[in-house]
Protein backbone atom coordinates (compact mmCIF):
# COMPACT_ATOMS: atom_id res chain seq x y z
CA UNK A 1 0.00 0.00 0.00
CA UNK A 2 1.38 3.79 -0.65
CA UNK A 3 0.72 6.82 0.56
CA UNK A 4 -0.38 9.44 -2.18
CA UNK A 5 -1.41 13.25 -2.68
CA UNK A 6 -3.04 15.24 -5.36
CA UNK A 7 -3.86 18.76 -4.70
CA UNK A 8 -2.82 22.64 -5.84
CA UNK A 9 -2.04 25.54 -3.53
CA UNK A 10 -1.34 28.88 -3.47
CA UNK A 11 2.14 27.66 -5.27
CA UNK A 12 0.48 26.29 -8.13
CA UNK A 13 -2.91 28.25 -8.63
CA UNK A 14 -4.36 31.35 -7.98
CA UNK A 15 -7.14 32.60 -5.55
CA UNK A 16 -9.75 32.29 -8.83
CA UNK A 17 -8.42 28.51 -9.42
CA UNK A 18 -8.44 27.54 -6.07
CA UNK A 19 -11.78 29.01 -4.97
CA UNK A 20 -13.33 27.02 -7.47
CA UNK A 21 -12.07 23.12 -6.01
CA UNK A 22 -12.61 24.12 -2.38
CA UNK A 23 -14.72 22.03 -0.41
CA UNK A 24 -17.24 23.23 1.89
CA UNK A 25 -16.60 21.85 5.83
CA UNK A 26 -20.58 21.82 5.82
CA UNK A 27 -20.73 19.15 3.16
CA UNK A 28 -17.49 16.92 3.27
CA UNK A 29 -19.10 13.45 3.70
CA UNK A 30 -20.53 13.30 0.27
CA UNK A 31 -16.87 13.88 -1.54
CA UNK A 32 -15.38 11.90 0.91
CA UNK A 33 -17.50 9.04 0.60
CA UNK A 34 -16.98 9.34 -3.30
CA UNK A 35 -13.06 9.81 -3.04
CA UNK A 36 -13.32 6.55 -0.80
CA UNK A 37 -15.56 4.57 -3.61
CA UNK A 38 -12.54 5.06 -6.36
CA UNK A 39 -11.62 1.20 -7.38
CA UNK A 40 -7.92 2.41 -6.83
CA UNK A 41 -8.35 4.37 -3.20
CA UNK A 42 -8.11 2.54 -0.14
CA UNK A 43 -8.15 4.94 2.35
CA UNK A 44 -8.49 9.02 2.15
CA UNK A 45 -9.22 12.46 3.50
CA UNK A 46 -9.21 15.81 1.96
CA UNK A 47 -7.85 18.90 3.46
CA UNK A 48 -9.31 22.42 1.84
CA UNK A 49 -8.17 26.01 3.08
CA UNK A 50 -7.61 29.39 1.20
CA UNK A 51 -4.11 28.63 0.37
CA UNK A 52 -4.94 24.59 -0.61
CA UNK A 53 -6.63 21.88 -1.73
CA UNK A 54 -5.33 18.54 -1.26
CA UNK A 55 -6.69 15.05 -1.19
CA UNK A 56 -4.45 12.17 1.14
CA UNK A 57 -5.16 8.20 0.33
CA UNK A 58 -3.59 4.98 0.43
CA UNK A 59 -3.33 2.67 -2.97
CA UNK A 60 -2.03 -0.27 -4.10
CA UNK A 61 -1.44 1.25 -7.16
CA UNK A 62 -0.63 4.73 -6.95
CA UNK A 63 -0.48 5.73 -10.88
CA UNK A 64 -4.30 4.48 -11.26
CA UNK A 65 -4.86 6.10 -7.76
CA UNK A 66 -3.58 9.40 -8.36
CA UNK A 67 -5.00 9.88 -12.04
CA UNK A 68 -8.75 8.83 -10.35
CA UNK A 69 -7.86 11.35 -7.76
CA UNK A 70 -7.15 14.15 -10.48
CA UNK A 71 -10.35 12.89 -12.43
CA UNK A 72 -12.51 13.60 -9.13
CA UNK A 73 -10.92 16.96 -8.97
CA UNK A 74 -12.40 18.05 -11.94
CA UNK A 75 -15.47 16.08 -12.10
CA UNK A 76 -16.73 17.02 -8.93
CA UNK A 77 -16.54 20.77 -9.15
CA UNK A 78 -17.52 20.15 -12.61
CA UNK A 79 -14.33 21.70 -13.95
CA UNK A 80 -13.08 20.80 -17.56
CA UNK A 81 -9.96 18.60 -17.28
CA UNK A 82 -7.44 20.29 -19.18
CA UNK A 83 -8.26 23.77 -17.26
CA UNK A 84 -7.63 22.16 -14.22
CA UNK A 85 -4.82 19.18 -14.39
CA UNK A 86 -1.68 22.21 -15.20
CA UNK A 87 -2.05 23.44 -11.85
CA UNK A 88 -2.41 20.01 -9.71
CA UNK A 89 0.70 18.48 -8.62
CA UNK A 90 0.56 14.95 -7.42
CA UNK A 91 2.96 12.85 -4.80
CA UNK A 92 3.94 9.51 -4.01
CA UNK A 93 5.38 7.30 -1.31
CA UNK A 94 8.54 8.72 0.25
CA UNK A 95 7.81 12.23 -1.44
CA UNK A 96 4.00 12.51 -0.62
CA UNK A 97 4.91 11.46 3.24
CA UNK A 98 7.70 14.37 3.23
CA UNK A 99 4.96 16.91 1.26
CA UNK A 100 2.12 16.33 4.52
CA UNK A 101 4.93 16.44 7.57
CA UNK A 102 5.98 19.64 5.58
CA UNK A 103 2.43 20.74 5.22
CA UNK A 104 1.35 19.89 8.77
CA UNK A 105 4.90 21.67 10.14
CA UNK A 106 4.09 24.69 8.03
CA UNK A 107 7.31 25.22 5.93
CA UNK A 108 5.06 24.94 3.15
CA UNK A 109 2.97 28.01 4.07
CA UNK A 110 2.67 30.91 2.80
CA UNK A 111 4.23 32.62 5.87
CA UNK A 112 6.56 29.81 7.30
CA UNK A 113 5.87 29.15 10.89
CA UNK A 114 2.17 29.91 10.91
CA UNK A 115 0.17 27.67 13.42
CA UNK A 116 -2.97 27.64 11.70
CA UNK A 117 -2.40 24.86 8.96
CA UNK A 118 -1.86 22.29 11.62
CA UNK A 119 -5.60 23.32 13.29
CA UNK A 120 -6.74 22.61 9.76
CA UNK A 121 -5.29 19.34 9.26
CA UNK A 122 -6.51 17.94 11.82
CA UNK A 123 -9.85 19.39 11.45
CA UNK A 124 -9.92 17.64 7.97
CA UNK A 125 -8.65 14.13 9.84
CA UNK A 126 -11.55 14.62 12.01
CA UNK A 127 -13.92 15.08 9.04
CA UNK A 128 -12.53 11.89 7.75
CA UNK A 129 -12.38 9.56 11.04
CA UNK A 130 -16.09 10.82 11.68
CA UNK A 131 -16.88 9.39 7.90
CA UNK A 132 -14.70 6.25 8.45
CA UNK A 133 -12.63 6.96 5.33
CA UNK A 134 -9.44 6.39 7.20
CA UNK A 135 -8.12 3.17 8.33
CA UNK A 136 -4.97 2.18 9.88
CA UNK A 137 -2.64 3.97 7.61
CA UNK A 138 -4.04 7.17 7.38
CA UNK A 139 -4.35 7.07 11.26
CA UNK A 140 -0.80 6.89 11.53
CA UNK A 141 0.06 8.69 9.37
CA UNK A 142 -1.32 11.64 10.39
CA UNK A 143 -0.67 11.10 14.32
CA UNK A 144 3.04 10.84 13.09
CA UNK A 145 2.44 14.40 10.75
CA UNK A 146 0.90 15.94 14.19
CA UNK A 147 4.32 14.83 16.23
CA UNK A 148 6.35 16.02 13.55
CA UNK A 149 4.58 19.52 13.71
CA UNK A 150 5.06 19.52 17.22
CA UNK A 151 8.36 18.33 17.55
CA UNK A 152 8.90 21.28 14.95
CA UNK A 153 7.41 23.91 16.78
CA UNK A 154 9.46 22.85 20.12
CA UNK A 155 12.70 21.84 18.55
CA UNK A 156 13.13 24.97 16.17
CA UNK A 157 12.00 28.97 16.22
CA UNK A 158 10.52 28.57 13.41
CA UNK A 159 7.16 29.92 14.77
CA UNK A 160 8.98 33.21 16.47
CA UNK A 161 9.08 36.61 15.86
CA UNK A 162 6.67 38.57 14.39
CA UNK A 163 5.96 38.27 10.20
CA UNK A 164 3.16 40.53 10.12
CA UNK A 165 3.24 44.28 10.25
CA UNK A 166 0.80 44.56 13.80
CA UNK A 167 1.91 41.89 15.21
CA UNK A 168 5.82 43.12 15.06
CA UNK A 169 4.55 46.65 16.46
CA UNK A 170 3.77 44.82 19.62
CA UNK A 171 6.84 42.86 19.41
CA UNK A 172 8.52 46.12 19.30
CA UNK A 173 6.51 47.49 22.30
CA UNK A 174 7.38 44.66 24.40
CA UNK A 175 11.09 45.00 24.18
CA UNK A 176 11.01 48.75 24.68
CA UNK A 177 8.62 48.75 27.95
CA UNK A 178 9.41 44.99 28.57
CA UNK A 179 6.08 44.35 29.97
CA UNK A 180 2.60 46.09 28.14
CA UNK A 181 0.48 45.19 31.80
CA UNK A 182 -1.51 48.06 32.74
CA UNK A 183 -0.41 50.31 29.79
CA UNK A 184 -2.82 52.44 27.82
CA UNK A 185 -2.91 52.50 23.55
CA UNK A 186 -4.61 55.07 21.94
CA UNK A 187 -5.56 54.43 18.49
CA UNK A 188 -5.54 57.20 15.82
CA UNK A 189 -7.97 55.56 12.90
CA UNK A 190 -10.50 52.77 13.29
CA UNK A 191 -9.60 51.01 10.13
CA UNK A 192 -8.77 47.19 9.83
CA UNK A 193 -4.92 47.40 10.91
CA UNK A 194 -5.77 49.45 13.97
CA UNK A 195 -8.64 46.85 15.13
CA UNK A 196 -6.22 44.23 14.23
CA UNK A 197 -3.17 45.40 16.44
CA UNK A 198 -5.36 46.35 18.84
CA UNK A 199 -6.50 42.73 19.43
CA UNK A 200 -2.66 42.10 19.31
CA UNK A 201 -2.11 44.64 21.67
CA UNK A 202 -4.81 43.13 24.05
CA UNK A 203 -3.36 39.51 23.78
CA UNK A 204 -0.61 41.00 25.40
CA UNK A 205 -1.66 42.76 28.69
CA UNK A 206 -2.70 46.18 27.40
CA UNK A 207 -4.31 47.35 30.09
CA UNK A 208 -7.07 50.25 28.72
CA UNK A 209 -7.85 50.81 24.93
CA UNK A 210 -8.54 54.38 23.25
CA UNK A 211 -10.16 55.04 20.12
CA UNK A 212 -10.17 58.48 18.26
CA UNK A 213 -11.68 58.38 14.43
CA UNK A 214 -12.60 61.50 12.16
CA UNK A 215 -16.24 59.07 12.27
CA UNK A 216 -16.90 59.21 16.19
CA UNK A 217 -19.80 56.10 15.71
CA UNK A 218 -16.57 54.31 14.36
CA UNK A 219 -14.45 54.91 17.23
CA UNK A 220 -17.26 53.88 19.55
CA UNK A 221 -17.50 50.71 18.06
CA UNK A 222 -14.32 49.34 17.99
CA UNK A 223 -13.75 51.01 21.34
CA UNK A 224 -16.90 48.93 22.57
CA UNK A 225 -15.21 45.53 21.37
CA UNK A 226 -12.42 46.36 23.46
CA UNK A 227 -14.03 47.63 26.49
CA UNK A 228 -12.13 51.05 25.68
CA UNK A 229 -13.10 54.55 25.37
CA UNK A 230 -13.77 56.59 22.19
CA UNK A 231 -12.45 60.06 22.13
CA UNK A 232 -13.61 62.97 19.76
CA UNK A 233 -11.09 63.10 17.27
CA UNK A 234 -10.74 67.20 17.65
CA UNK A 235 -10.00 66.02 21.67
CA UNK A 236 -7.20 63.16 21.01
CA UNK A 237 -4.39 65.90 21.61
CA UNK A 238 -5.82 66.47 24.95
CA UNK A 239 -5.39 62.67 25.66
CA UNK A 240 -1.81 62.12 24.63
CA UNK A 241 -0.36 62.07 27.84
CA UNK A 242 -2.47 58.96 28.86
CA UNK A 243 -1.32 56.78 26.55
CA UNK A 244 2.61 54.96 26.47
CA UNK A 245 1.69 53.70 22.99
CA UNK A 246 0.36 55.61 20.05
CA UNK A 247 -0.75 53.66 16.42
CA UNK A 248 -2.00 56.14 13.82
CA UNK A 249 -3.62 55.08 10.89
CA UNK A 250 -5.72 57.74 9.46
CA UNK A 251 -4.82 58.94 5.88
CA UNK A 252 -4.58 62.35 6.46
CA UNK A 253 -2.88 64.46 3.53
CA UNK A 254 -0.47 66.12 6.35
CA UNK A 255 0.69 65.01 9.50
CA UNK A 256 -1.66 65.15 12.14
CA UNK A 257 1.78 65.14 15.19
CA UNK A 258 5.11 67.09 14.88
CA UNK A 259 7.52 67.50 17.33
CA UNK A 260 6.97 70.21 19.53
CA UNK A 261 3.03 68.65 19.96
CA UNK A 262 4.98 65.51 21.37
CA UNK A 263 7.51 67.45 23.61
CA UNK A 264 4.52 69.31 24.97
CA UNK A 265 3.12 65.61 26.23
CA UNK A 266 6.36 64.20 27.42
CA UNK A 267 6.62 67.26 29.83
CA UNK A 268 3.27 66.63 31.06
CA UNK A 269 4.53 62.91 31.43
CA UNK A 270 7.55 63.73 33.23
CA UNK A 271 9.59 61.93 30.51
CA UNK A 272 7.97 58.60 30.56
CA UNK A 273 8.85 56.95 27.55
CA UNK A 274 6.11 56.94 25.05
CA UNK A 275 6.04 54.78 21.48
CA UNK A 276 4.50 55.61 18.27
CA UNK A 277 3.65 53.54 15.60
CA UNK A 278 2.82 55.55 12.55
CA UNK A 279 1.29 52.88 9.91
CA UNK A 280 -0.15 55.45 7.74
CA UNK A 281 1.08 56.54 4.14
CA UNK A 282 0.74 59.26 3.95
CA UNK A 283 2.82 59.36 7.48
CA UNK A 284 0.95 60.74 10.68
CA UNK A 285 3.23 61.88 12.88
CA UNK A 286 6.51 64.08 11.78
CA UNK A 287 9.93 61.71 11.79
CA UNK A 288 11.59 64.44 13.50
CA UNK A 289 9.57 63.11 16.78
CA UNK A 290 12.35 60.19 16.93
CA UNK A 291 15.03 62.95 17.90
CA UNK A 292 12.54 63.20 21.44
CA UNK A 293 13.94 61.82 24.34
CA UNK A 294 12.47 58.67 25.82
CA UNK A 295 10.23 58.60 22.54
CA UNK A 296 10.39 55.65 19.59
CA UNK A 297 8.81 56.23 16.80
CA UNK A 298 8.29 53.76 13.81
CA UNK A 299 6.85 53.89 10.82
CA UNK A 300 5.36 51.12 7.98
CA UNK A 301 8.62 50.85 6.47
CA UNK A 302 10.64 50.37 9.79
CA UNK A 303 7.89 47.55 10.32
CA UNK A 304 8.26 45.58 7.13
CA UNK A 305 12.18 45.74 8.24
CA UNK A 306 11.28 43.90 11.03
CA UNK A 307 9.10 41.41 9.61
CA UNK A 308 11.99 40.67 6.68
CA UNK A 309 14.56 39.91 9.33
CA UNK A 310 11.90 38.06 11.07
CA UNK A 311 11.32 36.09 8.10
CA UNK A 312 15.21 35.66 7.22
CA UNK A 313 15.51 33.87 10.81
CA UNK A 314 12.08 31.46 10.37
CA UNK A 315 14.08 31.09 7.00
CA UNK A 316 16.74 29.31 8.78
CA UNK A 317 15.00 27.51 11.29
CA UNK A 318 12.96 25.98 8.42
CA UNK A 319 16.75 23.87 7.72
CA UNK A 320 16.51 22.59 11.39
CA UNK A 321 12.87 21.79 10.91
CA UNK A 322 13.97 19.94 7.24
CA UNK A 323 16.70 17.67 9.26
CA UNK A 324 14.03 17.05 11.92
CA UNK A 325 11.39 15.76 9.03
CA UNK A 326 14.47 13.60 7.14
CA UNK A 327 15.08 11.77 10.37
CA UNK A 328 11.19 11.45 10.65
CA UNK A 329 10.25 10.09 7.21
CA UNK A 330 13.00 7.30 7.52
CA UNK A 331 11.06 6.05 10.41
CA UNK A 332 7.79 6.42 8.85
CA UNK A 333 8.90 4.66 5.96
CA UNK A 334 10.12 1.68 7.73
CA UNK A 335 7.32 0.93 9.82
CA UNK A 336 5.17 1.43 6.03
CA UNK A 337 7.79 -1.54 4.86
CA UNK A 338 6.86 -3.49 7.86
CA UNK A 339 3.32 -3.11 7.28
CA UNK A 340 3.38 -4.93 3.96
CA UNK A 341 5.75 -7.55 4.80
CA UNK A 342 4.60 -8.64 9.07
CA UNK A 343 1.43 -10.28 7.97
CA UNK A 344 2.19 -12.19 5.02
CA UNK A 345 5.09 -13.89 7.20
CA UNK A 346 2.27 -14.62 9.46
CA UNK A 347 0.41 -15.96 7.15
CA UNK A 348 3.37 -17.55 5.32
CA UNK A 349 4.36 -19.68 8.44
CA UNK A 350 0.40 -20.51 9.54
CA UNK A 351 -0.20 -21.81 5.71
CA UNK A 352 2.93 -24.44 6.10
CA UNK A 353 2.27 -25.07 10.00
CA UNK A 354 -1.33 -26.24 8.88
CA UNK A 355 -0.20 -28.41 5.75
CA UNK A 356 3.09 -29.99 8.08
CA UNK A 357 0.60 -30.94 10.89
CA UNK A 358 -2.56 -32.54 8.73
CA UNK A 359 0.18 -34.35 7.22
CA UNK A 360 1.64 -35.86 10.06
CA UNK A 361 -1.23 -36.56 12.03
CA UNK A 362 -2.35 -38.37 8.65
CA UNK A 363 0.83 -40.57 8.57
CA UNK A 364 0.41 -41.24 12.68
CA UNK A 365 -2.90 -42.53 11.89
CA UNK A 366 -1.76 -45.04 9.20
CA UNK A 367 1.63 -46.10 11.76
CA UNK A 368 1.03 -48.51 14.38
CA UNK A 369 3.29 -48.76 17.23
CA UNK A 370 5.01 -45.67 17.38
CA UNK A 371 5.66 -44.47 21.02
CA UNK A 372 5.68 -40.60 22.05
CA UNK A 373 9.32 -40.45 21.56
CA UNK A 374 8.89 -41.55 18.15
CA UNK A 375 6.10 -39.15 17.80
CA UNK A 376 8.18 -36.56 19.20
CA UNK A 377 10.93 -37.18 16.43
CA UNK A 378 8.46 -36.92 13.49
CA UNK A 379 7.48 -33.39 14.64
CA UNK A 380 10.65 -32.00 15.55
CA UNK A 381 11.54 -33.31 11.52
CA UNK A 382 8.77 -32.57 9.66
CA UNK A 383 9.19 -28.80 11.69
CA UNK A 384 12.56 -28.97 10.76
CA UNK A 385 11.94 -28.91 6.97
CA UNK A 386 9.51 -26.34 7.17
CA UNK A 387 11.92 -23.98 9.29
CA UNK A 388 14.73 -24.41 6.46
CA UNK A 389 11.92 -24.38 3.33
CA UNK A 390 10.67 -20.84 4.85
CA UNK A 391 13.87 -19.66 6.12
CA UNK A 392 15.14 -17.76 2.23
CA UNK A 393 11.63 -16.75 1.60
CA UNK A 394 11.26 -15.16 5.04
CA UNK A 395 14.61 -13.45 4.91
CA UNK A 396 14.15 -12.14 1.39
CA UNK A 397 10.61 -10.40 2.33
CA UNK A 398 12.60 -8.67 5.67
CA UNK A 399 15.04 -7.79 3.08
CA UNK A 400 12.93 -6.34 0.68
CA UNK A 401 10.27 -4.50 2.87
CA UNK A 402 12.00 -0.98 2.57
CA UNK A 403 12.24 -1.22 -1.02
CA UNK A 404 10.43 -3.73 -3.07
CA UNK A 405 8.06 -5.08 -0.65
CA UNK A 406 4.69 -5.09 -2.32
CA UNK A 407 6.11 -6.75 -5.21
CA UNK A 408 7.64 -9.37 -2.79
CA UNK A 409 4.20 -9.38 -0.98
CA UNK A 410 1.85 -10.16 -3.87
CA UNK A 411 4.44 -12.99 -5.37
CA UNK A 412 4.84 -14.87 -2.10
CA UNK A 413 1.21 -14.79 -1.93
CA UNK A 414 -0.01 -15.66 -5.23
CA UNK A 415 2.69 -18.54 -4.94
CA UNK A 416 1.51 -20.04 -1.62
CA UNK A 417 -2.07 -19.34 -2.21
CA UNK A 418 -2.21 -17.09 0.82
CA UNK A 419 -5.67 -15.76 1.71
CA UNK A 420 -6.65 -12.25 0.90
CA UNK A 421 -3.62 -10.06 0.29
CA UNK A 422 -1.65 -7.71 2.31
CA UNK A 423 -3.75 -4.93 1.57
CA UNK A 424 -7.08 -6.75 3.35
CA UNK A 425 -5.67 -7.98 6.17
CA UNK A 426 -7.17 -6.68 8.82
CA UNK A 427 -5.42 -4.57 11.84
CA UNK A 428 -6.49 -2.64 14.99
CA UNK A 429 -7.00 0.58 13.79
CA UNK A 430 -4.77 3.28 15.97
CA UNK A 431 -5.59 5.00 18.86
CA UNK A 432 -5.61 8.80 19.12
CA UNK A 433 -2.73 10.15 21.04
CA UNK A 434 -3.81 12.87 23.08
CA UNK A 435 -0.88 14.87 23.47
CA UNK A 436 -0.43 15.04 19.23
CA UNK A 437 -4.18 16.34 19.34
CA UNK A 438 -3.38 19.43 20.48
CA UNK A 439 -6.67 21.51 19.24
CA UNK A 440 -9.73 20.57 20.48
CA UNK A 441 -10.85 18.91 16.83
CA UNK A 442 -12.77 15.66 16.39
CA UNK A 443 -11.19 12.38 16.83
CA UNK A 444 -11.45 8.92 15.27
CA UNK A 445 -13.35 6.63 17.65
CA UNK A 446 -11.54 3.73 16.80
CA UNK A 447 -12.65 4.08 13.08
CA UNK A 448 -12.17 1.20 10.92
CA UNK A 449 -12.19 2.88 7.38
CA UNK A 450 -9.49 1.25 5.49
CA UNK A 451 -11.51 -1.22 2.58
C-alpha cells in the first residue's frame, strides 16, 4: 500500500483557481465518501483552506490512484480537465509522506511558521475519522504528521518573531517597555490594521484601549469591542499624555503630530517613555519626533524591516525543521515496509504449519506402534523442513520491505495461495494520542475505514 497526494495551492494556482475546487466543511461526507468509492483508493481524506486543496489516500497502485484522484478533482466541481490538471501536482510514497509532515509543520505556508495549517489538518482528519474513510494507515500517518509539527514547533523557532506588520509593532513594544500590563494605547484611525493590532495589543496585557476616528460612531464601536473609550477626534491631543503607545492610521494628507506637539506631552509625562507607531502613508506623525527623548517612533517601512529579518531567521530555522522531518520520514517509511511484509510472514508460516501438521497426524494414523518419543521425532523433523523451506523466503521479504516489498508481498502470496492479500488484512486501527491532538478537533473513535 502507498501513501499518495493530489492537490494545488497557493504555489500552483491562484485565488480564482483555487476558490473554485474548495470544499465546503458543511458538506465533506458526500466527496469523501466518493473519493473513498474510487476502485484504486483505499483509504483518504481531503484537506481544503484558502491557500490549498489537497486530497491524502492509500493505494495499491498509486499511478491508477492518483490519475482517479485528479479525475474527481475536476469532475466534482464540474471543472473541464485540461483547465484544471496544469495546476495540480501529485505525490507519491517517500515524497508525498515528506509533502504532509511539511504541510502539517508549516514550511510549506505561505508565511513559514504559521500555526494555523496544523488546526486545519486535523480538522480535515476529524472530518474523515467521523466518515470512516481512514483506516490504519491514514491514522498513523497523520498522528506521526501531528508529532512532527510539534516536535517542529518545540525543537526549532521557526514559529517566532513577528511576520506581520501589527503583530511586530507589539513585538517592538514589548522590548522597549518589557512588559505592556496596565499600559494604555490610543488608536488614531478605526480602520482594519488598527482593530487588528489592537487585538494584538490586548493579547498582550494592554491594560485600557482608546479610540479616536474622524467618524466618532466608528471609534465607539471598535472602542466597545475592546471595552475602551472613544475620544472625539478634535480632543485626542488632549489625551496624549495617557497613553505609552500611540498607532495612527488615518490617511490624512499632512501630518496630524510634529515634534513640539509631542515634547509638549512628554513634559506633562515627566519623561515617561512613550512609542508611536505611525502605519499610515501618507505618514501621521513628523519623523523628526524620533530625535525626542524617551520617545520611539516607527513607521510602515521600519515595520516591514522587522518582519523581513523576522522572516530571514524562520528562513533558517525551516533547515533545522527539514533535518528534523528527514530523520522522521526514515522512520515512517520503515514501519510502512513493515506493514506490507509482518502479515504475510504470518500468514506464510500458519499456511505451512497447517499443511506440516494434517500431514503428520495423517501418517500417525496409518503407523502402528510408534511411542511418544517416536512421535516426538516426526514433529521435531517434519518442523525442521519447514523452518529451512521458509527460512530464504522469510529473509528475502525482511530484506525487501523498505524497497520492493509489495512486489515481494503479492508474489509470495499468489505462490503459496495465501488468503486475501496484504492490503485486506485486517489490523487494529490506531488510537488517538492525546498529546499530538493538540486543538480541540474531532477524533477517530476507533474508526475502521481502510476497505
Amino acid at each position: 500500500m502507498n501513501i499518495i497526494v493530489v492537490g494545488l495551492s497557493h504555489h500552483s494556482a491562484p485565488v480564482e483557481i483555487r476558490e473554485k475546487v474548495a470544499f465546503s466543511p458543511n458538506d465533506m461526507q458526500r466527496p469523501l465518501r466518493q473519493v473513498f468509492d474510487l476502485p484504486d483508493i483505499g483509504e483518504a481524506m481531503i484537506v481544503s483552506t484558502c491557500n490549498r486543496v489537497e486530497i491524502y489516500a492509500t493505494s495499491r497502485d498509486p499511478d491508477a490512484g492518483i490519475a482517479g484522484l485528479r479525475r474527481f478533482m475536476a469532475d466534482f466541481h464540474q471543472l473541464s480537465q485540461d483547465d484544471l490538471q496544469p495546476h495540480l501536482y501529485d505525490y507519491q510514497g517517500e515524497e508525498a509522506i515528506r509533502h504532509v509532515f511539511r504541510v502539517s509543520a508549516s514550511l510549506d505556508s505561505m508565511v513559514i511558521g504559521e500555526p494555523q495549517i496544523l488546526g486545519q489538518i486535523k480538522t480535515a482528519y476529524g472530518y474523515a475519522a467521523e466518515f470512516k474513510t481512514v483506516g490504519l494507515i491514514l491514522n498513523r500517518f497523520l498522528h506521526k504528521a501531528f508529532s512532527v509539527a510539534k516536535r517542529v514547533r518545540t525543537e526549532t523557532n521557526i514559529a517566532g518573531n513577528a511576520v506581520s506588520v501589527s503583530f511586530a509593532a507589539v513585538e517592538l513594544a514589548r522590548k522597549i517597555f518589557g512588559s505592556l500590563d496596565n499600559k494604555t494605547v490610543l488608536l488614531i484611525g478605526a480602520g482594519e490594521m488598527c482593530e487588528l493590532a489592537a487585538k494584538h495589543f490586548i493579547n498582550n496585557g494592554v491594560g485600557r484601549v482608546l479610540v479616536t476616528n474622524r467618524t466618532f460612531s466608528r471609534a465607539e464601536r471598535l472602542a466597545a469591542e475592546f471595552a475602551g473609550r472613544a475620544i472625539p477626534f478634535e480632543e485626542f491631543p488632549e489625551h496624549l499624555h495617557l497613553a505609552d503607545i500611540v498607532l495612527t492610521s488615518t490617511g490624512a494628507p499632512t501630518c496630524i503630530l510634529d515634534r513640539s506637539r509631542v515634547e509638549k506631552v512628554l513634559k506633562i509625562r515627566k519623561n515617561k517613555p512613550m512609542f508611536f507607531i505611525d502605519i499610515a502613508v501618507p505618514r501621521d506623525i513628523e519623523p523628526q519626533v524620533n530625535g525626542v527623548p524617551n520617545v520611539y517612533l516607527y513607521d510602515v517601512d521600519d515595520l516591514q524591516g522587522v518582519v523581513q529579518a523576522n522572516l530571514k531567521e524562520r528562513h533558517k530555522e525551516a533547515k533545522k525543521a527539514e533535518e528534523i522531518i528527514d530523520l522522521e520520514i526514515g522512520q515512517f517509511h520503515a514501519w510502512m515496509g513493515t506493514l506490507q511484509v509482518k502479515p504475510t510472514i504470518v500468514s506464510l508460516r500458519r499456511r505451512f504449519e497447517e499443511i506440516r501438521r494434517g500431514e503428520v497426524e495423517k501418517t500417525l494414523r496409518n503407523l502402528k506402534h510408534v511411542d511418544k518419543k517416536q512421535e516426538q521425532a516426526i514433529e521435531a523433523l517434519t518442523s525442521a523442513i519447514i523452518n529451512k523451506i521458509l527460512h530464504p523466503a522469510i529473509s528475502a521479504l525482511k530484506e525487501k520491505q523498505n524497497g520492493e516489498g509489495d512486489n515481494f508481498v503479492d508474489a509470495v502470496r499468489t505462490l503459496f495461495a495465501l488468503e486475501g492479500t496484504s492490503g485486506e488484512t485486517q489490523f487494529k486501527p490506531l488510537a488517538v494520542d492525546d498529546d499530538d491532538l493538540e486543538t480541540d478537533q474531532p477524533t477517530p473513535d476507533q474508526s475502521q475505514g481502510a476497505k
